[in-house]
C-alpha atoms as a PDB file:
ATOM      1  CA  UNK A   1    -210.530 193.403  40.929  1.00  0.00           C
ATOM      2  CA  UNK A   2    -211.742 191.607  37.943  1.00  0.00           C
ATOM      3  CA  UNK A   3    -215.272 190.579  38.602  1.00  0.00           C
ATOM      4  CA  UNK A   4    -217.261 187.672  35.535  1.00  0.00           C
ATOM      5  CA  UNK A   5    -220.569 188.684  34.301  1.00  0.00           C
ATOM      6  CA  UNK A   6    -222.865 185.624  33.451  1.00  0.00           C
ATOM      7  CA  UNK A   7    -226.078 185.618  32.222  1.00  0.00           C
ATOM      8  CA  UNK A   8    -229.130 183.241  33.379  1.00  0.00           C
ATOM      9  CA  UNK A   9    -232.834 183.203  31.901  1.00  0.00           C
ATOM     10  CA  UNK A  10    -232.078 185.964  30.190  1.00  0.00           C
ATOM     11  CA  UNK A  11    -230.922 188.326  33.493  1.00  0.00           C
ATOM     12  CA  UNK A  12    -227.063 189.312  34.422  1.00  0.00           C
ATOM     13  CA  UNK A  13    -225.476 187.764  37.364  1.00  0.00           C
ATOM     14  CA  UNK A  14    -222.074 189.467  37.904  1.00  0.00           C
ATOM     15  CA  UNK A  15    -219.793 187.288  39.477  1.00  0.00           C
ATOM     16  CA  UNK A  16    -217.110 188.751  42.169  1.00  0.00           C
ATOM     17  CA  UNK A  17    -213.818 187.238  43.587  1.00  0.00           C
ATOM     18  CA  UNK A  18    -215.406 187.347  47.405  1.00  0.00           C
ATOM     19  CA  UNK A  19    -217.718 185.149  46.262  1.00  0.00           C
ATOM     20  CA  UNK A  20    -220.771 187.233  46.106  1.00  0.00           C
ATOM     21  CA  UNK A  21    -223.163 187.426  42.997  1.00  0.00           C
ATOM     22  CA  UNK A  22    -224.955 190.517  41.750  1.00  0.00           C
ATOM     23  CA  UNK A  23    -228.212 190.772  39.754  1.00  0.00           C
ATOM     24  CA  UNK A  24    -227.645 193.287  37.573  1.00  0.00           C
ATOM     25  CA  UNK A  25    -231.336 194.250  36.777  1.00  0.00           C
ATOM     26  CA  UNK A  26    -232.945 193.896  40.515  1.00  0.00           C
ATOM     27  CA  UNK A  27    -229.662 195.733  42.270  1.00  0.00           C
ATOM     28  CA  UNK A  28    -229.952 192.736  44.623  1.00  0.00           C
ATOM     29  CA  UNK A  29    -226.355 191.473  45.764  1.00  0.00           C
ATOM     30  CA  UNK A  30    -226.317 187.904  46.878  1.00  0.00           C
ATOM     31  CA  UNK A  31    -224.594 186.551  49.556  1.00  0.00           C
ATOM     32  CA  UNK A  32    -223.723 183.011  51.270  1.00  0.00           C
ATOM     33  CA  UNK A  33    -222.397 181.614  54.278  1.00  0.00           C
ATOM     34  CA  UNK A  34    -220.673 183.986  55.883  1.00  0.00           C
ATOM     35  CA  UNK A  35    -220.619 182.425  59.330  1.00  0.00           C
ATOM     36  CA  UNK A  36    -220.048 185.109  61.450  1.00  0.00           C
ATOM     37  CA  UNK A  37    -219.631 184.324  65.137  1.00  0.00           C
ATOM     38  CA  UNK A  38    -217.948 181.264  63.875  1.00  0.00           C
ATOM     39  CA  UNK A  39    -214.159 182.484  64.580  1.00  0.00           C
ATOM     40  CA  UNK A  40    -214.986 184.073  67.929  1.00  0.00           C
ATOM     41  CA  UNK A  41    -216.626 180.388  69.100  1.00  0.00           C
ATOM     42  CA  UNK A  42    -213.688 178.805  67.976  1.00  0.00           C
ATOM     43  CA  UNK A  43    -211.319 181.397  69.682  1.00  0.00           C
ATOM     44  CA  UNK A  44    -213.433 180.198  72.839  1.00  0.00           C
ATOM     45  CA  UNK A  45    -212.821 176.729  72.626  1.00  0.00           C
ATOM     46  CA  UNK A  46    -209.207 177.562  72.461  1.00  0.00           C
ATOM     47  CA  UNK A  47    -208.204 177.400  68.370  1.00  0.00           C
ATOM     48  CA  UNK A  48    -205.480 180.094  67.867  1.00  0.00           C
ATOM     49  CA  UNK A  49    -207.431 182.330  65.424  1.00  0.00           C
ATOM     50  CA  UNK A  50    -206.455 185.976  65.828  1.00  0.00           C
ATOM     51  CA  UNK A  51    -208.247 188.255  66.693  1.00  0.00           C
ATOM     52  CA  UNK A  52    -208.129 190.486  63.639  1.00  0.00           C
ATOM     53  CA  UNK A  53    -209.700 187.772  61.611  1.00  0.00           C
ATOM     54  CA  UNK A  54    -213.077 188.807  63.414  1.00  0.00           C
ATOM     55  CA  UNK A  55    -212.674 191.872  61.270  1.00  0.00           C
ATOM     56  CA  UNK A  56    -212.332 190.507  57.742  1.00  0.00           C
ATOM     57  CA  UNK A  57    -215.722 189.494  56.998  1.00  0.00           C
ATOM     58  CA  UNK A  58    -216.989 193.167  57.674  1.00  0.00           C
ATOM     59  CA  UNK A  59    -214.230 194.597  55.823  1.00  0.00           C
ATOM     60  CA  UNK A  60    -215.340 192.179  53.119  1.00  0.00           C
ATOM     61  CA  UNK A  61    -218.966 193.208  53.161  1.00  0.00           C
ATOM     62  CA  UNK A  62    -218.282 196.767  53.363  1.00  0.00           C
ATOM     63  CA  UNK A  63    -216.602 196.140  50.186  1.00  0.00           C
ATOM     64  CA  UNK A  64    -218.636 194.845  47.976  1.00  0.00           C
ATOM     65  CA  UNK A  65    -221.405 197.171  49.693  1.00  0.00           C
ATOM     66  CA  UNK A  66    -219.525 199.828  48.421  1.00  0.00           C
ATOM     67  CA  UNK A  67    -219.106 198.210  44.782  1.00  0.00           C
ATOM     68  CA  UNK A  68    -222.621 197.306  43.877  1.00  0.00           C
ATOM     69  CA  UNK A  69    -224.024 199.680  45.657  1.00  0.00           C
ATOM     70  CA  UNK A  70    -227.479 197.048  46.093  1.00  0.00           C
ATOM     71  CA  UNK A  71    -230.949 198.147  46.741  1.00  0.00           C
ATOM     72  CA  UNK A  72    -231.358 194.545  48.188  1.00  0.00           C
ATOM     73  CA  UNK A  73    -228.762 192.167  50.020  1.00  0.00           C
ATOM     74  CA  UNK A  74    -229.720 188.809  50.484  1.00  0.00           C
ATOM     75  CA  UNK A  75    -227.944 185.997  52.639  1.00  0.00           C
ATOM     76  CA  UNK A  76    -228.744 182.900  51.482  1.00  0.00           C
ATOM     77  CA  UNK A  77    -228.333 181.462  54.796  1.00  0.00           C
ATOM     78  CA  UNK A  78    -225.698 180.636  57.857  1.00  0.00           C
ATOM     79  CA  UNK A  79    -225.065 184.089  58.345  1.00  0.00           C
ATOM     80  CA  UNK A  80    -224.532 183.509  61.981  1.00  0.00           C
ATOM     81  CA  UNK A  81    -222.750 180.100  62.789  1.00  0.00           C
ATOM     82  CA  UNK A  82    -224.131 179.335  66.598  1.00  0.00           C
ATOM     83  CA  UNK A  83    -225.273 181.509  69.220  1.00  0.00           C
ATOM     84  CA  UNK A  84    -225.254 185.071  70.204  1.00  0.00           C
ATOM     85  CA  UNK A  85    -221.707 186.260  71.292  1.00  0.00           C
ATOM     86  CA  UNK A  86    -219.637 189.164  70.914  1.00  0.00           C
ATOM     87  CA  UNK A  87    -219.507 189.596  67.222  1.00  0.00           C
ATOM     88  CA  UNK A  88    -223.773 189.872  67.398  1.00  0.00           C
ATOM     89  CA  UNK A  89    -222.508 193.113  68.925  1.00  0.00           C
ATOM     90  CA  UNK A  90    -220.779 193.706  65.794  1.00  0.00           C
ATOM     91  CA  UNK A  91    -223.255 192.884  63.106  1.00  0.00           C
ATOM     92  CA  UNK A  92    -225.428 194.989  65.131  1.00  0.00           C
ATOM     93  CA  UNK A  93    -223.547 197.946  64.612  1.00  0.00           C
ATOM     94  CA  UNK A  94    -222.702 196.862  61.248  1.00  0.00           C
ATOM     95  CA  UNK A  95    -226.242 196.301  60.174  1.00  0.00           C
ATOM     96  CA  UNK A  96    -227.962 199.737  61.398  1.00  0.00           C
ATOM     97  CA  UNK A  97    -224.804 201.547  59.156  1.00  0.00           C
ATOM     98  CA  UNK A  98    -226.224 199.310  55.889  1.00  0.00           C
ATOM     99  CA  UNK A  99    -228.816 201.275  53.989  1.00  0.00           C
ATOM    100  CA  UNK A 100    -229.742 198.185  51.678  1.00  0.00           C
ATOM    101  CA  UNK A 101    -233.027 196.345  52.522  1.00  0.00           C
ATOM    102  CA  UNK A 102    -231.669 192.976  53.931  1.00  0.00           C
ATOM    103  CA  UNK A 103    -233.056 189.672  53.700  1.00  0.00           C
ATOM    104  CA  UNK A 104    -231.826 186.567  55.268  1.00  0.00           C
ATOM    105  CA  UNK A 105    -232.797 182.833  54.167  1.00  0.00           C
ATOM    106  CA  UNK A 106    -232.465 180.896  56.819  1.00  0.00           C
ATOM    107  CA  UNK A 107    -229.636 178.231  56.985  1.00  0.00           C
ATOM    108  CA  UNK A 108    -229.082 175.638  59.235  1.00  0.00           C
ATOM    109  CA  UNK A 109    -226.913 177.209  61.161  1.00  0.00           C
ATOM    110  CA  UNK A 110    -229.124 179.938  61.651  1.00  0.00           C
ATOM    111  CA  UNK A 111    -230.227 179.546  65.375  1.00  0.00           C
ATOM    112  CA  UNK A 112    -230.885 182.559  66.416  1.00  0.00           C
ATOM    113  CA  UNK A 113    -234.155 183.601  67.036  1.00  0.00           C
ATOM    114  CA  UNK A 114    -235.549 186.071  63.815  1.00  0.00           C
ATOM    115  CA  UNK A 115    -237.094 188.490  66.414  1.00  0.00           C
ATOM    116  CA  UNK A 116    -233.858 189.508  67.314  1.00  0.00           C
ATOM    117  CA  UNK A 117    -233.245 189.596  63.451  1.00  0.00           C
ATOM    118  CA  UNK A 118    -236.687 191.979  62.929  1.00  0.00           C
ATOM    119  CA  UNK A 119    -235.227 193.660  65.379  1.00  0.00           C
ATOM    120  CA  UNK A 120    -232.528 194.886  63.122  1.00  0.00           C
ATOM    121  CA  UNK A 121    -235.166 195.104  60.223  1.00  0.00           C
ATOM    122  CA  UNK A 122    -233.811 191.734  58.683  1.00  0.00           C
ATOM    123  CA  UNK A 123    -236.704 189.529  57.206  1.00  0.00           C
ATOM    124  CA  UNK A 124    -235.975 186.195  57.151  1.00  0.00           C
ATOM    125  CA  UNK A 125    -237.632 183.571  55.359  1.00  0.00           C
ATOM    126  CA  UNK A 126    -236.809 179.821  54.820  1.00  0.00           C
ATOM    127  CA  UNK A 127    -236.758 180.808  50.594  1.00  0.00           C
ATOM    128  CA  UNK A 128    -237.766 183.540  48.394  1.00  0.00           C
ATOM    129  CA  UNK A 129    -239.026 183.840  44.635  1.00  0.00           C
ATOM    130  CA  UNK A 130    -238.521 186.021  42.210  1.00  0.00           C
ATOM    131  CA  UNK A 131    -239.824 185.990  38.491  1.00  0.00           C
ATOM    132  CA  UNK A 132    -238.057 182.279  37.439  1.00  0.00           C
ATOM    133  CA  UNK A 133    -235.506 182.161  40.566  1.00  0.00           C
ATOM    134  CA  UNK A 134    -235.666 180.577  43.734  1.00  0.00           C
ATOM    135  CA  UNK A 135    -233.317 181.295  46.340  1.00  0.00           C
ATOM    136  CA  UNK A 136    -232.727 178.925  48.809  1.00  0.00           C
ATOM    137  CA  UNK A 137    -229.495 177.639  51.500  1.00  0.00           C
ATOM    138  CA  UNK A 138    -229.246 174.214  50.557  1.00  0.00           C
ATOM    139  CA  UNK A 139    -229.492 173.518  46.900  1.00  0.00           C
ATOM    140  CA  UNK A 140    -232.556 172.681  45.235  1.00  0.00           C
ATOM    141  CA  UNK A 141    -234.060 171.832  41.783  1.00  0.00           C
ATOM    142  CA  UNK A 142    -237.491 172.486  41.591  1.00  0.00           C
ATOM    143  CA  UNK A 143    -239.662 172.799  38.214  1.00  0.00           C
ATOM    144  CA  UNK A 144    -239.409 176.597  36.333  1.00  0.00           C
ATOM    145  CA  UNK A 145    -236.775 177.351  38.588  1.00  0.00           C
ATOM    146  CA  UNK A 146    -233.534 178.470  38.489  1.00  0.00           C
ATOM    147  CA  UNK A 147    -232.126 177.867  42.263  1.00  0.00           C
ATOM    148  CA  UNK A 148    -229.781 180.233  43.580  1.00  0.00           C
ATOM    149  CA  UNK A 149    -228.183 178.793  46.993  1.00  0.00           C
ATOM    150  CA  UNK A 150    -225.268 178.000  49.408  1.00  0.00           C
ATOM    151  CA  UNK A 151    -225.093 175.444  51.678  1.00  0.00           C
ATOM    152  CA  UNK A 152    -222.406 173.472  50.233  1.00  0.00           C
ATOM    153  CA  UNK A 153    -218.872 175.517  50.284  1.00  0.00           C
ATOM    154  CA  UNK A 154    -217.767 174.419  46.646  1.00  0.00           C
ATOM    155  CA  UNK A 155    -214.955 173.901  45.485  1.00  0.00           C
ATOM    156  CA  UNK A 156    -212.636 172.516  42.820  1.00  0.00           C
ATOM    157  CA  UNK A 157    -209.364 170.837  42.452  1.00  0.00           C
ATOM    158  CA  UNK A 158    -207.065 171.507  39.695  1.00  0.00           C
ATOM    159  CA  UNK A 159    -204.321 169.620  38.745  1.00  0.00           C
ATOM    160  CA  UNK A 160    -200.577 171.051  37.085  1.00  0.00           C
ATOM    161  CA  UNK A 161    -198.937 168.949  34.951  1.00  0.00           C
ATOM    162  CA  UNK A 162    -197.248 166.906  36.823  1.00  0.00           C
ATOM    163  CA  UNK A 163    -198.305 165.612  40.212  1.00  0.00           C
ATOM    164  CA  UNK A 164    -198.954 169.040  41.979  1.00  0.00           C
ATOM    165  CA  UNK A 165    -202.504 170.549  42.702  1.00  0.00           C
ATOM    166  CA  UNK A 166    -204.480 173.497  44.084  1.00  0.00           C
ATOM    167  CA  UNK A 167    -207.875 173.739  44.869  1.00  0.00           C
ATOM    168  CA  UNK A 168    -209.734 176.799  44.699  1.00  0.00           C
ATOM    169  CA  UNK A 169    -213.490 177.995  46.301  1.00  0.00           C
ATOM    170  CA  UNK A 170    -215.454 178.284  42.850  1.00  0.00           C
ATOM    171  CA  UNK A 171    -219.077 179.591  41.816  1.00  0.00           C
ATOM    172  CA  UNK A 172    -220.499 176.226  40.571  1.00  0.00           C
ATOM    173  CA  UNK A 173    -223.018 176.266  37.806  1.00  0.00           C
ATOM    174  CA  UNK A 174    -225.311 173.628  36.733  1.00  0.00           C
ATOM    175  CA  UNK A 175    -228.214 173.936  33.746  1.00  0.00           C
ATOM    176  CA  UNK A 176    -230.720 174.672  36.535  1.00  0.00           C
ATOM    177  CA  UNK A 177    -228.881 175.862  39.485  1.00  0.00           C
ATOM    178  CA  UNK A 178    -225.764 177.987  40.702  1.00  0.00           C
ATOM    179  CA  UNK A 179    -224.215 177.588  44.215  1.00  0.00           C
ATOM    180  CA  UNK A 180    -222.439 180.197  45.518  1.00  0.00           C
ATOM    181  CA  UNK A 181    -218.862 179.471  47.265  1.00  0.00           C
ATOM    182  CA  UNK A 182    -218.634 180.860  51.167  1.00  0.00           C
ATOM    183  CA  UNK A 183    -218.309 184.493  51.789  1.00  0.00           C
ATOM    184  CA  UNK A 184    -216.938 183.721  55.328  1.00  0.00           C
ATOM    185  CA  UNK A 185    -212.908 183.949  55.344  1.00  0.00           C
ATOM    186  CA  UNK A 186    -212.772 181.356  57.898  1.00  0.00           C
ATOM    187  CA  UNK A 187    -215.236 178.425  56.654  1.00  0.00           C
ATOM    188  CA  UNK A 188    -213.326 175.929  54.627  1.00  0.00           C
ATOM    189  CA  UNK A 189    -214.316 174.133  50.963  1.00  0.00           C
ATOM    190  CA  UNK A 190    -216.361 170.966  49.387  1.00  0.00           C
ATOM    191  CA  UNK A 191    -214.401 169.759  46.440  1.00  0.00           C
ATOM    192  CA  UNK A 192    -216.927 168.763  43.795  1.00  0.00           C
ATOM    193  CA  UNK A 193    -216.468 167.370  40.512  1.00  0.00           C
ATOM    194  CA  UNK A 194    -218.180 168.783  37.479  1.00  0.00           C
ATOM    195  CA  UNK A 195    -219.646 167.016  34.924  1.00  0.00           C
ATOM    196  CA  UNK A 196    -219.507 168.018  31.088  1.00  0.00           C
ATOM    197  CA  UNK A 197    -222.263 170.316  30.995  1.00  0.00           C
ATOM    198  CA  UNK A 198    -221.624 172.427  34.223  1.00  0.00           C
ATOM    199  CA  UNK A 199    -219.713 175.561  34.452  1.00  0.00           C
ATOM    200  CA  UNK A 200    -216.864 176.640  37.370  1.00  0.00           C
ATOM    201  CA  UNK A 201    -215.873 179.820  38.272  1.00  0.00           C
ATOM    202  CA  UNK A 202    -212.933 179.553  40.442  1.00  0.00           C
ATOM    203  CA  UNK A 203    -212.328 182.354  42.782  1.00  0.00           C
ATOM    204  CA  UNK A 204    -208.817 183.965  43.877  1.00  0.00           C
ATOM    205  CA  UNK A 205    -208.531 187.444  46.171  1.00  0.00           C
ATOM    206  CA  UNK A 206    -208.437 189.189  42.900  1.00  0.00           C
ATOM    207  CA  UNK A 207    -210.400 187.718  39.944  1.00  0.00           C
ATOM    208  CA  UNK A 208    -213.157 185.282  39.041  1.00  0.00           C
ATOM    209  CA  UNK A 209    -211.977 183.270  36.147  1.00  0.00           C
ATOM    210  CA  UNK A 210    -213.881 180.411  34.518  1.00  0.00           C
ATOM    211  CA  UNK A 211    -212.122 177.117  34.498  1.00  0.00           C
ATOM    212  CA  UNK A 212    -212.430 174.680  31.543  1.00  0.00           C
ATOM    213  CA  UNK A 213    -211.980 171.524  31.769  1.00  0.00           C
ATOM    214  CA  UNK A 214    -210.647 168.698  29.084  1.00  0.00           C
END
């Protein structure tokens, strides 16, 4: 697993291939639409998504739980996609097994009520500030901030020599802001394009590498 470490206002942000983002110096791992709940409604209204893929966002968190090893974990929002249903059940169990303080910024898919959340000791707040970053779901640029968010899905497209192409989830840095791609293995991508000054960190199931473009 080869993981990119970045550094912002003077902090380190390492970057890892499921899309999640650690602060080195706060041991707070960050974490964006993962959209659980999302395959199970889906499964409902009769899409032919196995079963198993319920399973792969847990395994996912459980392993980069185990690799940072956070004090904090923060969702920056649409942790749940819709309502309550069976995998609730799941991130129940999931949650009271999770020693890291958890806090959850509220996306817009975020529906469920946050009493059920404080009932699993999540706070959730619509943002949250630390020192010179802001954390937020949708992206934001707001004065002596550096905005951390998700929201968006990103993604990038990258061309082969000849007429093939690929596009890859990516981590997608501008001077002022970073948004992070979806932790959620069954959400989907927004291809942006970057201008000259922004930064892309493209994501496979085994590295982060940063893309440069001509």
């Amino acid at each position: 697993m080869k993981t990119q470490e970045i550094t912002i206002n003077d902090q380190t942000f390492i970057l890892h291939p499921t899309g999640c983002a650690y602060w080195k110096e706060k041991s707070i791992l960050l974490i964006a639409d993962v959209h659980l709940g999302k395959i199970t409604h889906f499964r409902k209204n009769g899409s032919a998504v196995p079963e198993s893929a319920i399973l792969q966002n847990f395994n996912r968190l459980d392993e980069v739980l185990h690799y940072f090893q956070p004090k904090t974990l923060c969702f920056l929002g649409d942790l749940f996609h819709s309502y309550i249903n069976n995998e609730w059940i799941l991130f129940s169990e999931w949650i009271r097994k999770t020693t890291s303080k958890i806090i959850l910024i509220a996306g817009n898919h975020d529906i469920i009520s946050p009493l059920r959340y404080s009932a699993l000791k999540i706070q959730v707040s619509n943002e949250w500030q630390i020192d010179s970053f802001l954390f937020t779901h949708h992206p934001e640029e707001r004065q002596l901030f550096f905005n951390i968010s998700g929201h968006i899905h990103p993604g990038i497209r990258l061309q082969g020599a000849g007429k093939q192409s690929l596009s890859v989830s990516c981590f997608f840095k501008r001077k002022y802001q970073m948004i992070l791609p979806a932790f959620g293995t069954f959400t989907g991508k927004h291809i942006l394009i970057p201008q000259k000054e922004d930064e892309v960190f493209g994501i496979t199931t085994a590295e982060v590498i940063k893309i440069t473009f001509r």
